[in-house]
PDB file of N, CA and C in Angstrom:
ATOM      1  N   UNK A   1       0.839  -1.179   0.000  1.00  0.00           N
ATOM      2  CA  UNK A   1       0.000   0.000   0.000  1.00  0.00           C
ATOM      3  C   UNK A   1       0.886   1.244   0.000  1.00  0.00           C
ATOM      4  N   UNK A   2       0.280   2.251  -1.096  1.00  0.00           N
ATOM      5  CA  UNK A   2       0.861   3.982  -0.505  1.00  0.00           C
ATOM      6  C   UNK A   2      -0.132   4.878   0.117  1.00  0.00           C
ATOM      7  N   UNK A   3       0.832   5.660   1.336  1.00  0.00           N
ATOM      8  CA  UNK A   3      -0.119   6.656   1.746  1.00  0.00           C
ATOM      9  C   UNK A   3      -0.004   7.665   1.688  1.00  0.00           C
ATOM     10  N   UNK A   4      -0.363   8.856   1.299  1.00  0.00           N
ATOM     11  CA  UNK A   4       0.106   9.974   0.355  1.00  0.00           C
ATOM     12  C   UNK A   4      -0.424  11.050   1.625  1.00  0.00           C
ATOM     13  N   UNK A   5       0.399  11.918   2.347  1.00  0.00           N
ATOM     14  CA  UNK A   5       0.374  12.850   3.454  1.00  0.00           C
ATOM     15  C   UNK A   5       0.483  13.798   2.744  1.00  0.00           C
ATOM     16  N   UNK A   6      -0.749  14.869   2.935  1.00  0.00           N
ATOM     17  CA  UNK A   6      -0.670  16.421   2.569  1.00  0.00           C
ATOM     18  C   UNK A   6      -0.876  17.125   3.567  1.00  0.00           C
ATOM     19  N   UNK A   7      -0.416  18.343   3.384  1.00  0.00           N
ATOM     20  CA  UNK A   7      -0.690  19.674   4.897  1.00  0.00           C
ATOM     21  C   UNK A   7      -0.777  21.063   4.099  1.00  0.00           C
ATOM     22  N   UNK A   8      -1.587  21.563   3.843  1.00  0.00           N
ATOM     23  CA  UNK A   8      -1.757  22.733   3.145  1.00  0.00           C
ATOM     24  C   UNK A   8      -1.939  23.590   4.017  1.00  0.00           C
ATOM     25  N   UNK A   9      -1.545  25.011   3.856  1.00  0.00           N
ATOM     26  CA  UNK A   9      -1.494  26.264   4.715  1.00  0.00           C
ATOM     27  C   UNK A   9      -2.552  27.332   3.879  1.00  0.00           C
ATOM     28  N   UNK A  10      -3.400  27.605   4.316  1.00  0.00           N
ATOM     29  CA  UNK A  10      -4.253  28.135   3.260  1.00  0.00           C
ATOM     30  C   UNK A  10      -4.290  29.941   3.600  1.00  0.00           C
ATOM     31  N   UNK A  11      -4.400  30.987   2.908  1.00  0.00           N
ATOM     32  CA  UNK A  11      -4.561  32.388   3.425  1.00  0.00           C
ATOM     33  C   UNK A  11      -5.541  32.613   4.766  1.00  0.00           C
ATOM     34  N   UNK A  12      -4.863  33.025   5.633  1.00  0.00           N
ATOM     35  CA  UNK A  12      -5.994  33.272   6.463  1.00  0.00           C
ATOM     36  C   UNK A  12      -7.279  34.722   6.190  1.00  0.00           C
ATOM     37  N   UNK A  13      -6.318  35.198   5.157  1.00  0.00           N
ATOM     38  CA  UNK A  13      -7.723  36.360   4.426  1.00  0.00           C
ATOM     39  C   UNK A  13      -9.074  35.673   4.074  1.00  0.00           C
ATOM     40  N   UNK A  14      -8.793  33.935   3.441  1.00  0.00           N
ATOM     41  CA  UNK A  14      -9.898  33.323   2.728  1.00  0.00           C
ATOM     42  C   UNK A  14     -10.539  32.715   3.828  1.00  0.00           C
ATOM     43  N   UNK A  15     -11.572  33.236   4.943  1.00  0.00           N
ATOM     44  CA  UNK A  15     -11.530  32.689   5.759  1.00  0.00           C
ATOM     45  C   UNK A  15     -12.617  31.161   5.503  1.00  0.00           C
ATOM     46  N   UNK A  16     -13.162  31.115   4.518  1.00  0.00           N
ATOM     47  CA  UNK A  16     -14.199  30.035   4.192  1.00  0.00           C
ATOM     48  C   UNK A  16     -13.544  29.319   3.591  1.00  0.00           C
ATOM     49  N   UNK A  17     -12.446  29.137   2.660  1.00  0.00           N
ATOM     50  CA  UNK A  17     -11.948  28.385   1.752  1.00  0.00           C
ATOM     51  C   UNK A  17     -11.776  26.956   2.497  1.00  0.00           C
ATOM     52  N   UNK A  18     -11.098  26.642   3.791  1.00  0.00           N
ATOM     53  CA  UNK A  18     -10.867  25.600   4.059  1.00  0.00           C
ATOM     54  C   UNK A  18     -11.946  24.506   4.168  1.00  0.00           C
ATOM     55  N   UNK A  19     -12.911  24.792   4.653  1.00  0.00           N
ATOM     56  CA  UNK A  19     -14.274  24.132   4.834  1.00  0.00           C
ATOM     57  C   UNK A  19     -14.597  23.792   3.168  1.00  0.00           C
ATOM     58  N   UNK A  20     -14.542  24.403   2.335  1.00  0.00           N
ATOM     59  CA  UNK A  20     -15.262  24.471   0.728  1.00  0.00           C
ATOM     60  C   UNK A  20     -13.813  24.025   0.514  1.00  0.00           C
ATOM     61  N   UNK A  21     -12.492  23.771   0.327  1.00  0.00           N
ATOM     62  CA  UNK A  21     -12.102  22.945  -0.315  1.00  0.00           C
ATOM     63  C   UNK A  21     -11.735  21.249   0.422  1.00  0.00           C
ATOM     64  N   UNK A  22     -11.855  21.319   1.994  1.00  0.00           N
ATOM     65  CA  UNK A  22     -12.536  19.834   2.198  1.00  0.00           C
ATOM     66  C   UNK A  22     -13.342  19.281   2.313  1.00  0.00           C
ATOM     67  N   UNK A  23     -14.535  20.301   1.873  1.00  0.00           N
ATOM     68  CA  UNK A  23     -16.091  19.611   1.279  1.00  0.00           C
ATOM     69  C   UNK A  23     -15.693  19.191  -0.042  1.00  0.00           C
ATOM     70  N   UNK A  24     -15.227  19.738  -0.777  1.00  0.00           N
ATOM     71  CA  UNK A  24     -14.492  19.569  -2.839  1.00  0.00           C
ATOM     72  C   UNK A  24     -13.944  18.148  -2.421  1.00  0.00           C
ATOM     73  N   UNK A  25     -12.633  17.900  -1.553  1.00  0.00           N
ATOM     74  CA  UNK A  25     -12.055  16.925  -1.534  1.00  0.00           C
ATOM     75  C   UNK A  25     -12.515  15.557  -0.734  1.00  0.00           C
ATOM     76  N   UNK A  26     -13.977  15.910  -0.224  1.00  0.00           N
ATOM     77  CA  UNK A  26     -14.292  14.571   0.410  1.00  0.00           C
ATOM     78  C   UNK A  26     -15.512  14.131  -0.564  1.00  0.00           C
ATOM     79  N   UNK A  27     -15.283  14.487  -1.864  1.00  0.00           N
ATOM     80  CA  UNK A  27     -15.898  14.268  -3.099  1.00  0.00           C
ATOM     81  C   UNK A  27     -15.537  13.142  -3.702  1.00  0.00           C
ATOM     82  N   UNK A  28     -14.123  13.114  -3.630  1.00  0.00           N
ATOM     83  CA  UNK A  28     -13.326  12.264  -4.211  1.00  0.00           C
ATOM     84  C   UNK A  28     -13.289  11.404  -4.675  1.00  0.00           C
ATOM     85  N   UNK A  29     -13.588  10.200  -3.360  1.00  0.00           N
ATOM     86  CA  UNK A  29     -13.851   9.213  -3.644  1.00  0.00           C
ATOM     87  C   UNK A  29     -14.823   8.280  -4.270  1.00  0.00           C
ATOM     88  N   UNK A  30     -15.590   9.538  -4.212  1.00  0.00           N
ATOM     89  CA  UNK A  30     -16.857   8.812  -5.595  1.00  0.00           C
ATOM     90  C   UNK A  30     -16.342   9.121  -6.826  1.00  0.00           C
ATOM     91  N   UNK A  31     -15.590   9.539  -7.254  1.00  0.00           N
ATOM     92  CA  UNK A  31     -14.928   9.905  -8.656  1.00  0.00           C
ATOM     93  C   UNK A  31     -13.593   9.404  -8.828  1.00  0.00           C
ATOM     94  N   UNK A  32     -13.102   8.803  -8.128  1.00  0.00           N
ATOM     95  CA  UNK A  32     -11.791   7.841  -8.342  1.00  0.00           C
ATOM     96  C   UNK A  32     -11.613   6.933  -7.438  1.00  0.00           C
ATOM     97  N   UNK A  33     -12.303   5.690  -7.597  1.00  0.00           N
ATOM     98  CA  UNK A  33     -12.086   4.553  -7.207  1.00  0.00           C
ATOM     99  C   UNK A  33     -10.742   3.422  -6.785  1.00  0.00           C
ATOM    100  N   UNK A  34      -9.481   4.371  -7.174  1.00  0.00           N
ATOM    101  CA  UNK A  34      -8.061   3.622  -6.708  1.00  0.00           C
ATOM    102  C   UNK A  34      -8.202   4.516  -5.101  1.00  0.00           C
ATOM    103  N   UNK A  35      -8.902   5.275  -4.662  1.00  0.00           N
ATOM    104  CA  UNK A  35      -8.787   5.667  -3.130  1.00  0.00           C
ATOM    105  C   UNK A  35      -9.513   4.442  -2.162  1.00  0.00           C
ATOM    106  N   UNK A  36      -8.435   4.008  -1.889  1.00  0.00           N
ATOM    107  CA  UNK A  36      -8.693   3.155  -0.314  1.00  0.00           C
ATOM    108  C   UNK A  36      -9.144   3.581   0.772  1.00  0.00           C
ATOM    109  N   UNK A  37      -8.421   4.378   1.416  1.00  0.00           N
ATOM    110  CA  UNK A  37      -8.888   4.840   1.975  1.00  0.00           C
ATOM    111  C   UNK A  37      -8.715   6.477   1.838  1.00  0.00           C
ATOM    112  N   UNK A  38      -9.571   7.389   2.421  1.00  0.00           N
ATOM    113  CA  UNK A  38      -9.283   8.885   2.422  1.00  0.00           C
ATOM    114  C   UNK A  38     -10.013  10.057   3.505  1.00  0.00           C
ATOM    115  N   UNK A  39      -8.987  10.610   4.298  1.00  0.00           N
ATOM    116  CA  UNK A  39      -9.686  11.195   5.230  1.00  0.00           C
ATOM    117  C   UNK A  39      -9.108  12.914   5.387  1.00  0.00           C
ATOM    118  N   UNK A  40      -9.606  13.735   5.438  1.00  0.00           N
ATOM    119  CA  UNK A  40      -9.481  15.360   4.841  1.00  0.00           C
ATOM    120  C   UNK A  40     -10.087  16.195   5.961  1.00  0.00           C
ATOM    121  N   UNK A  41      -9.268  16.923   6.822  1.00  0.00           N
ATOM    122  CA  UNK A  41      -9.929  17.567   7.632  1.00  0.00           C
ATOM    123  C   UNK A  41      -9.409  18.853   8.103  1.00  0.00           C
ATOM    124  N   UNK A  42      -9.896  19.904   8.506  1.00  0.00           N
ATOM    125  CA  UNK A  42      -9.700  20.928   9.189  1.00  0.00           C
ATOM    126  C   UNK A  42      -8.652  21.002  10.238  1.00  0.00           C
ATOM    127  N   UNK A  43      -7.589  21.714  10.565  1.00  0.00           N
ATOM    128  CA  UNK A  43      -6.971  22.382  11.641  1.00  0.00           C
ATOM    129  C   UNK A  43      -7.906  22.423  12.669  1.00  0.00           C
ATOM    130  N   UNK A  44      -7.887  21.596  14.001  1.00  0.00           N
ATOM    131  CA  UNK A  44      -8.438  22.220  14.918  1.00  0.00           C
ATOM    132  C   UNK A  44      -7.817  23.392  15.946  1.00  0.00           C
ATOM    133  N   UNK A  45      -6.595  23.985  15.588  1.00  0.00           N
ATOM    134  CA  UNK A  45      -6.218  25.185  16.018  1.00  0.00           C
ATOM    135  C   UNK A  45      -5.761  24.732  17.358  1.00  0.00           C
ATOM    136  N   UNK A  46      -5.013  23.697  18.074  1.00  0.00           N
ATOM    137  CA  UNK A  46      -5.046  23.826  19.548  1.00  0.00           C
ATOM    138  C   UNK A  46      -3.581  23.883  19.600  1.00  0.00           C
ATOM    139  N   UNK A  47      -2.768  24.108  18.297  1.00  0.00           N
ATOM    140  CA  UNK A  47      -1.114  24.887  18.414  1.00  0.00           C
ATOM    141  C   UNK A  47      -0.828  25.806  17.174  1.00  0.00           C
ATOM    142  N   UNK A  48      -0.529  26.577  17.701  1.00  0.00           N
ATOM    143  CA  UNK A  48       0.066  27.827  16.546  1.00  0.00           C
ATOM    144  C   UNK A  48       1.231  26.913  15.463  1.00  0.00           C
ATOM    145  N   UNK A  49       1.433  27.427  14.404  1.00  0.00           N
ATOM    146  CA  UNK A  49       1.891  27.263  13.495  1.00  0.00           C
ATOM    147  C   UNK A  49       1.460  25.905  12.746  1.00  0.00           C
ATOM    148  N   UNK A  50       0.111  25.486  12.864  1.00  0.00           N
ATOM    149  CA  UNK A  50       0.033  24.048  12.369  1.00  0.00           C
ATOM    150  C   UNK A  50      -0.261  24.889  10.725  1.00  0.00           C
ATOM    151  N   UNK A  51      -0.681  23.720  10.044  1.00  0.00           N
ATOM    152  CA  UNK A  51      -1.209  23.487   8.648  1.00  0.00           C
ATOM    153  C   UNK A  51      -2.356  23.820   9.013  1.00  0.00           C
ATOM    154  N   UNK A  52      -3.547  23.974   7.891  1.00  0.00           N
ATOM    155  CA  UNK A  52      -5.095  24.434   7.825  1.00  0.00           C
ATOM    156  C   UNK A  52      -5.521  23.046   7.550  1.00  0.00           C
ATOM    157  N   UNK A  53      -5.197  22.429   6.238  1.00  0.00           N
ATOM    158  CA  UNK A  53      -5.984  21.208   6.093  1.00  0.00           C
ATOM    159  C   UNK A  53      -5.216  19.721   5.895  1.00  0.00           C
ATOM    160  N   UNK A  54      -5.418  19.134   6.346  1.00  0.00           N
ATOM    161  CA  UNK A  54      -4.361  17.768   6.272  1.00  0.00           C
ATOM    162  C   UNK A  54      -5.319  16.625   5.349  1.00  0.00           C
ATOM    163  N   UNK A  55      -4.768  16.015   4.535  1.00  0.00           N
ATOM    164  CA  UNK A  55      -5.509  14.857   3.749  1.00  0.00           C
ATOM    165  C   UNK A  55      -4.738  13.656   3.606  1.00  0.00           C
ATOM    166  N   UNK A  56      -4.901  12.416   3.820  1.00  0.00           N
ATOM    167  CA  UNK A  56      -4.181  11.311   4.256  1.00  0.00           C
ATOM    168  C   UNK A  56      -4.895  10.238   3.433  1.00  0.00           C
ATOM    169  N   UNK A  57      -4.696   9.745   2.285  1.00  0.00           N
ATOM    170  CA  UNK A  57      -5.310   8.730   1.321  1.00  0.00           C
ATOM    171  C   UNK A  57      -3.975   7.718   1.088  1.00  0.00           C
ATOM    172  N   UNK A  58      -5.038   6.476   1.179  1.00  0.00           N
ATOM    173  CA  UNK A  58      -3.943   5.551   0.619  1.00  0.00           C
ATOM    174  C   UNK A  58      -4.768   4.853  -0.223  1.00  0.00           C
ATOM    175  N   UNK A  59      -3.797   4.223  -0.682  1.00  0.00           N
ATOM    176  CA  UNK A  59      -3.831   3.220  -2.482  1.00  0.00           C
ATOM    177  C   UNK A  59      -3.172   1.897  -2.310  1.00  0.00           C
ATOM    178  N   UNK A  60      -3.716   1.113  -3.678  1.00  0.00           N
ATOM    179  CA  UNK A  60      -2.820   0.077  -3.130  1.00  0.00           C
ATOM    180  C   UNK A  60      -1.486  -0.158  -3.896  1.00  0.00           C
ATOM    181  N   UNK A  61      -1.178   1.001  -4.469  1.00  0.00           N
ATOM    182  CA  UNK A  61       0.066   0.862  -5.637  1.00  0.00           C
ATOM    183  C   UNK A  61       0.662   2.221  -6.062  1.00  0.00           C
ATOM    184  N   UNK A  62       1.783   2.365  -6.637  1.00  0.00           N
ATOM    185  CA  UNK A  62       1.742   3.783  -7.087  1.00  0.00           C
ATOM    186  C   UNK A  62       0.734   4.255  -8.175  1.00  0.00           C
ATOM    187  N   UNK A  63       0.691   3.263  -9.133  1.00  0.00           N
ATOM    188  CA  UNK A  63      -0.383   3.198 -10.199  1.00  0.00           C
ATOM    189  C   UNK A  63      -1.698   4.369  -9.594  1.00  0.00           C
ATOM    190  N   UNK A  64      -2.234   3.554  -8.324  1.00  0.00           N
ATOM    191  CA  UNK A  64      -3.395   4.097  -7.713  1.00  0.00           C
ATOM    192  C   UNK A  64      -3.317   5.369  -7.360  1.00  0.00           C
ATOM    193  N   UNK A  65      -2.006   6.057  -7.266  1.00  0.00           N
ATOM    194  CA  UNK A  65      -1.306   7.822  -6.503  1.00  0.00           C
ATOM    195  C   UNK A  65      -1.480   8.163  -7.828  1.00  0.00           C
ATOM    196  N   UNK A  66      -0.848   7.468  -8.643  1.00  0.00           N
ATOM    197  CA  UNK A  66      -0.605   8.675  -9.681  1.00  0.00           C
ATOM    198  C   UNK A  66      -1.753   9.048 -10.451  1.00  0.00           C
ATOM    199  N   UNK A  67      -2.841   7.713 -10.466  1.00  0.00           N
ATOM    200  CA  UNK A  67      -4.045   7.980 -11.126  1.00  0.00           C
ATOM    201  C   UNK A  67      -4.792   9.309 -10.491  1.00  0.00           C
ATOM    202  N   UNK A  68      -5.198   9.027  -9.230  1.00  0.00           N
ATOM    203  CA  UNK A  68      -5.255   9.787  -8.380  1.00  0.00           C
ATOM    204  C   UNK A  68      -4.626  11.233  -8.331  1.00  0.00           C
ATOM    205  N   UNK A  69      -3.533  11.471  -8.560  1.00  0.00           N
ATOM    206  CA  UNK A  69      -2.631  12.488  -8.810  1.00  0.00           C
ATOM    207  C   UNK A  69      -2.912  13.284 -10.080  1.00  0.00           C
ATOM    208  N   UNK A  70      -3.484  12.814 -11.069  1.00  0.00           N
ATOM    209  CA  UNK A  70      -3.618  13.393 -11.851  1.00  0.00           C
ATOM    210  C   UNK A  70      -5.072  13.171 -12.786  1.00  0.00           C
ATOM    211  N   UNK A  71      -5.608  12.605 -11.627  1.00  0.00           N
ATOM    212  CA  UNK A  71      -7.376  12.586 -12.163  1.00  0.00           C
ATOM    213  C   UNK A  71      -7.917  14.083 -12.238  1.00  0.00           C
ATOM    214  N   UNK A  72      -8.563  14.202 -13.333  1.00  0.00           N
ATOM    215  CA  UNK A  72      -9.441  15.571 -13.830  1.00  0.00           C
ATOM    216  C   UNK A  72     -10.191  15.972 -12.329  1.00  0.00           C
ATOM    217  N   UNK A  73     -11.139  15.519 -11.535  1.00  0.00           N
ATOM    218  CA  UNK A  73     -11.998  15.830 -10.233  1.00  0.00           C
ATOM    219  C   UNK A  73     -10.758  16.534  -9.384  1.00  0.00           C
ATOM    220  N   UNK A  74      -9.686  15.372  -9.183  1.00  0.00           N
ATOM    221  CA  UNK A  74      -8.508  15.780  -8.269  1.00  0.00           C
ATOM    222  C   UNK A  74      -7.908  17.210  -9.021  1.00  0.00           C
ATOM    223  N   UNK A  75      -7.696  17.239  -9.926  1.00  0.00           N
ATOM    224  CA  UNK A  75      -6.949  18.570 -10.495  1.00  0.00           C
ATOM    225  C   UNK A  75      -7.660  19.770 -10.298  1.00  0.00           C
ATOM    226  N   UNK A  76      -9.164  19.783 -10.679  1.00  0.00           N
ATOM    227  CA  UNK A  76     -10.076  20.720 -10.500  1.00  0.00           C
ATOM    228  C   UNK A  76     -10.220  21.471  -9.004  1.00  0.00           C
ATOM    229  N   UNK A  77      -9.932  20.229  -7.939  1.00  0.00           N
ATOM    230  CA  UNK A  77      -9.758  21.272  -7.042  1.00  0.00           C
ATOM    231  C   UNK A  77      -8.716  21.993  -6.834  1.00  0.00           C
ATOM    232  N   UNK A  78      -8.081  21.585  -7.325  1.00  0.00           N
ATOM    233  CA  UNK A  78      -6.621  21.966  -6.923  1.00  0.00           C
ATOM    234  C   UNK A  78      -6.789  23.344  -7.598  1.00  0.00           C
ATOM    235  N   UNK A  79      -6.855  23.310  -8.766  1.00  0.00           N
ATOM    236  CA  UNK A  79      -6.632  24.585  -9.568  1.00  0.00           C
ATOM    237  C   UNK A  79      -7.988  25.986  -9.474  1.00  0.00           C
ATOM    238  N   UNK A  80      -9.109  25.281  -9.158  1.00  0.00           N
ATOM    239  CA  UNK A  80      -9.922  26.348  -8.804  1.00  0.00           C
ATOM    240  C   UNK A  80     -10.080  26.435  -7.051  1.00  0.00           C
ATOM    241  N   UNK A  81     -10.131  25.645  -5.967  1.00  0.00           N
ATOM    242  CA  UNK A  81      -9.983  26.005  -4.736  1.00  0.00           C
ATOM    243  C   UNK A  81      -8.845  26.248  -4.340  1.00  0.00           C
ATOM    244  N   UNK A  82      -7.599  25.127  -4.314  1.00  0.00           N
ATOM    245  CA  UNK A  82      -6.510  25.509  -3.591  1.00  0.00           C
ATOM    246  C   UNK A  82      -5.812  26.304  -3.999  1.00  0.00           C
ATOM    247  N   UNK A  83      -5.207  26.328  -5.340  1.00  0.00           N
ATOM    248  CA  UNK A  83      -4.027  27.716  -5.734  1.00  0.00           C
ATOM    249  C   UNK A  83      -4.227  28.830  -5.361  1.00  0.00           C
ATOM    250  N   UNK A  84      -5.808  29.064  -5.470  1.00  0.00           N
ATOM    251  CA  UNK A  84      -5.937  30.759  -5.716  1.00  0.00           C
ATOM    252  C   UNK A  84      -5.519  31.219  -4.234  1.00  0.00           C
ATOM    253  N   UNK A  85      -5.983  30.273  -2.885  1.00  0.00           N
ATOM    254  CA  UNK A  85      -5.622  30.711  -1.756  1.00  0.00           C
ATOM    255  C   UNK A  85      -4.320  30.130  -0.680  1.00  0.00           C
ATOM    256  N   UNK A  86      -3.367  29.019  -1.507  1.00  0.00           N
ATOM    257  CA  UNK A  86      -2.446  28.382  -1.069  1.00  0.00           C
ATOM    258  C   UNK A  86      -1.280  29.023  -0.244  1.00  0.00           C
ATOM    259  N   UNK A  87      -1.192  29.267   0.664  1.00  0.00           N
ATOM    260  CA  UNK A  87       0.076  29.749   1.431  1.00  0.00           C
ATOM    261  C   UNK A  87       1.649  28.648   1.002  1.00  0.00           C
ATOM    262  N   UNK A  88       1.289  27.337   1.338  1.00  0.00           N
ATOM    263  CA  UNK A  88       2.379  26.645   1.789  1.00  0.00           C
ATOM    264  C   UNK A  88       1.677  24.885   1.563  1.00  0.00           C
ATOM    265  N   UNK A  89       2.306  24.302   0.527  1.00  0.00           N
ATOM    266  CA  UNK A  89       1.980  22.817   1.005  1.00  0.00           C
ATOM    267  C   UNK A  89       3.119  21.748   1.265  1.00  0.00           C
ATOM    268  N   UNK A  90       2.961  20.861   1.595  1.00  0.00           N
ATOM    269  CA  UNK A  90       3.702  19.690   1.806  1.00  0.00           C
ATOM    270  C   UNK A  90       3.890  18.757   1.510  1.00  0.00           C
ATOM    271  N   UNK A  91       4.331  17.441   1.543  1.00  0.00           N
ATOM    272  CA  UNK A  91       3.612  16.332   1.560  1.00  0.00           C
ATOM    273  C   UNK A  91       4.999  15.205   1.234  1.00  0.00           C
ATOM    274  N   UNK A  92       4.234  13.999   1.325  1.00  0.00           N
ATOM    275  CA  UNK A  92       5.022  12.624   1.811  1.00  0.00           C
ATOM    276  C   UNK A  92       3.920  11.514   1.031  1.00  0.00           C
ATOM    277  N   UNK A  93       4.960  10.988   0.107  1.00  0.00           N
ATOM    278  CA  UNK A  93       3.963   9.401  -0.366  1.00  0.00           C
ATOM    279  C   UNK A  93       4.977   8.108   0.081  1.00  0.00           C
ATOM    280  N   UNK A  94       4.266   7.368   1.017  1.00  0.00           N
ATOM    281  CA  UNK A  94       5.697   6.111   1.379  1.00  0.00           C
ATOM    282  C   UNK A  94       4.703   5.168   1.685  1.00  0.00           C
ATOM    283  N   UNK A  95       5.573   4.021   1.550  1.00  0.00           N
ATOM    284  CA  UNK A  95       5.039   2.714   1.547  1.00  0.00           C
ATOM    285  C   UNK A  95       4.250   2.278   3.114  1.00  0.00           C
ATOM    286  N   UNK A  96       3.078   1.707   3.046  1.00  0.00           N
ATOM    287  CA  UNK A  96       2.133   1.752   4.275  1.00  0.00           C
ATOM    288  C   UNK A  96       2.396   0.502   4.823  1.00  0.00           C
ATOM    289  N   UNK A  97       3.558   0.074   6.005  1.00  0.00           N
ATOM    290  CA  UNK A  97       3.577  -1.367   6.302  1.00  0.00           C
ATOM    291  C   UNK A  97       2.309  -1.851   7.330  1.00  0.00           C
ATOM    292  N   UNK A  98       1.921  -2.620   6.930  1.00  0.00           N
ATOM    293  CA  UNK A  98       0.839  -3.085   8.048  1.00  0.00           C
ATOM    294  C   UNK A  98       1.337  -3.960   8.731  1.00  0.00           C
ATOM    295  N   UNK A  99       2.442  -4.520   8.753  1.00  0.00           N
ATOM    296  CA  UNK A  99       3.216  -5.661   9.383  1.00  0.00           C
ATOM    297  C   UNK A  99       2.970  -6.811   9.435  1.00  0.00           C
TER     298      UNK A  99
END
């Protein structure tokens, strides 16, 4: 399995954006079926300097990331919610041992 770690920092001017782009991204998975699992959520604010939105999906292959990575639904948010208000992102794709 891969599990693909994101942390996006979003403008704090946009103060709605975060909610409306992890409502966009918990779309997902009805529109690309290589997501295993996928879970997208809000900053709950209880330390300064965190990230705004964190999203944590895994696959069972790279095949499944990259489809994923570059599915039309997945791009769309990206390019109409996240860019316009993106501070800072991150992220990590590594192999998921279940042991």
């Amino acid at each position: 399995m891969i599990r693909h770690v994101v942390l996006l920092t979003i403008d704090p001017s946009a103060p709605t954006a975060p909610q409306v782009i992890v409502e966009a991204l918990r779309e997902l998975p009805a529109a690309i079926p290589e997501l295993r699992s996928y879970e997208v959520g809000v900053d709950l604010g209880l330390a300064d300097g965190n990230a705004t939105v964190a999203v944590v999906a895994d696959f069972d292959d790279v095949d499944g990331y990259t489809t994923y990575r570059d599915h039309p639904a997945h791009r769309a948010v990206i390019e109409e919610l996240i860019s316009p208000v993106l501070v800072a992102r991150t992220a990590v794709q590594h192999h998921l041992d279940r042991g």
